[in-house]
Protein backbone atom coordinates (compact mmCIF):
# COMPACT_ATOMS: atom_id res chain seq x y z
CA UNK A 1 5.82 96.18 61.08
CA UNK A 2 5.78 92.40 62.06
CA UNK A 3 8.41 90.32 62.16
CA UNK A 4 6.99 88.16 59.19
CA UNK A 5 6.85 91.34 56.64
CA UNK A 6 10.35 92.42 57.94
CA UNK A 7 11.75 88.46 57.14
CA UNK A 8 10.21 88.98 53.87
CA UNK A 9 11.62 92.43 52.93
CA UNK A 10 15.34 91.61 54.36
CA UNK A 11 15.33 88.75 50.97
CA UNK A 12 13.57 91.41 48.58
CA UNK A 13 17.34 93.13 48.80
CA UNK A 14 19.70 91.16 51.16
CA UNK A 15 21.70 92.92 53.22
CA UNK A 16 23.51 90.65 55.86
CA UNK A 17 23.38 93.04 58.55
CA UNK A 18 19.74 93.60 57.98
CA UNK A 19 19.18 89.83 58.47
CA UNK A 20 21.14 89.98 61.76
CA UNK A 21 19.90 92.94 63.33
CA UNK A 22 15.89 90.53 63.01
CA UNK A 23 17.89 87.98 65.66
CA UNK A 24 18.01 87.88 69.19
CA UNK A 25 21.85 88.03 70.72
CA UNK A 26 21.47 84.61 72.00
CA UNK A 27 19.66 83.38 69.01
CA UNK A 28 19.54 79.34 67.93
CA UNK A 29 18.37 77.42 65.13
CA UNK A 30 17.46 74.05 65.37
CA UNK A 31 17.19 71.54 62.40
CA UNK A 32 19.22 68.79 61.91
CA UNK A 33 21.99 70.31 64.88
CA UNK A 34 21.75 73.72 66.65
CA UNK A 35 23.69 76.58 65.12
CA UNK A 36 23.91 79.79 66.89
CA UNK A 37 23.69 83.48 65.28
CA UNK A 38 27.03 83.60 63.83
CA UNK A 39 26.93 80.08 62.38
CA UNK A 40 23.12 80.78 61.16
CA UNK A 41 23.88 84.36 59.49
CA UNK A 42 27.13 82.76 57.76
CA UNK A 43 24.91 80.42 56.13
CA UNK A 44 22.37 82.68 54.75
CA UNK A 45 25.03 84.80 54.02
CA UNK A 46 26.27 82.61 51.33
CA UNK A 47 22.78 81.66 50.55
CA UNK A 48 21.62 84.98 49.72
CA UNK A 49 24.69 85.38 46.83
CA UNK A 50 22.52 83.44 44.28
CA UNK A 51 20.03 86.28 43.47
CA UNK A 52 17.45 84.39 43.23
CA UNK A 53 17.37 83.13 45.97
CA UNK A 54 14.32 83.92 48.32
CA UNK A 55 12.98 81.63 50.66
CA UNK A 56 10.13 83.92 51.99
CA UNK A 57 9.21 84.94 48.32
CA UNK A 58 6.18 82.26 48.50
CA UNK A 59 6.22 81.95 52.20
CA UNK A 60 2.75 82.17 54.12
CA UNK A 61 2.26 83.33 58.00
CA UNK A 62 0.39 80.92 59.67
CA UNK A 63 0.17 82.60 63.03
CA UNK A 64 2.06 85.46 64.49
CA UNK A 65 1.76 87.24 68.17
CA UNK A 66 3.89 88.94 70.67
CA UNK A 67 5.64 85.09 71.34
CA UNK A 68 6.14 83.57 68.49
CA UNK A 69 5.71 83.09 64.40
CA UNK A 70 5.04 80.44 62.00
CA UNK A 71 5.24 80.24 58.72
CA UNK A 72 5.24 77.91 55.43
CA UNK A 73 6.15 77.42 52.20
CA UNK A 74 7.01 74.81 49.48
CA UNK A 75 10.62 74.10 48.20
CA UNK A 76 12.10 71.30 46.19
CA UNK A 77 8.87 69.03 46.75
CA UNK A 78 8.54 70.01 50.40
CA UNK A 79 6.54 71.34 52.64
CA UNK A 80 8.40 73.84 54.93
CA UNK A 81 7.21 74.74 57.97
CA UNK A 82 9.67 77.53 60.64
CA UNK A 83 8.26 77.88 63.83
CA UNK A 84 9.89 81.02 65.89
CA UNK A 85 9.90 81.93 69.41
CA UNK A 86 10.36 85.64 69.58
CA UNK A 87 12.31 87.43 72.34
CA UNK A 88 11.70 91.15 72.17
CA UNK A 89 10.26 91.26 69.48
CA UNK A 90 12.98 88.98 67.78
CA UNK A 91 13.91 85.69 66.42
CA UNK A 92 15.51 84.23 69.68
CA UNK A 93 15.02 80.50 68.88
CA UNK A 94 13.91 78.75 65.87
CA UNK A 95 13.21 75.25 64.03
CA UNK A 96 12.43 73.96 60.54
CA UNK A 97 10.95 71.18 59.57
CA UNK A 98 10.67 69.62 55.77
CA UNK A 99 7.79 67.17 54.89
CA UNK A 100 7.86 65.75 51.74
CA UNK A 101 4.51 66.92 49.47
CA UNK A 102 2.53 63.44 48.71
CA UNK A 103 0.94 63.15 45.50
């Protein structure tokens, strides 16, 4: 299964480990600062207690392969766009961007 359908599935039932286990060790998200695993899983942790929250519900792959993994999606008026490197077979370092939609 690819790393896109297993991102998806871990929000159809959230289980916190789950969502860890689909991250390198020396993981790092970049958006606004860096955040390592810990700091990243502790805020999806608390995230993921709304129940309806999903972030992937709508989400669309744009490109996946051995190296990396892109995907989008619209929230709040924005387009999202999280582009992944992948270190076996994991999320090892990631960034999100948010563009506002124009109308």
């Amino acid at each position: 299964m690819s790393l896109f359908k297993k991102s998806v599935a871990v929000f159809d039932n959230y289980d916190a480990d789950a969502f860890q286990s689909l991250h390198h060790k020396d993981f790092i998200f970049y958006r606004d600062e860096e955040t390592n695993l810990k700091q990243h899983c502790e805020v999806m942790n608390k995230l993921c207690k709304d129940p309806n929250f999903h972030p992937l519900k709508n989400a669309e792959l744009i490109h996946e392969n051995e190296y990396t993994l892109e995907m989008r999606w619209e929230d709040n008026g924005e387009i999202v766009t999280n582009l992944s490197l992948k270190k076996d077979g994991l999320y090892w370092k990631a960034m999100v961007s948010r563009t506002p939609i124009k109308n």
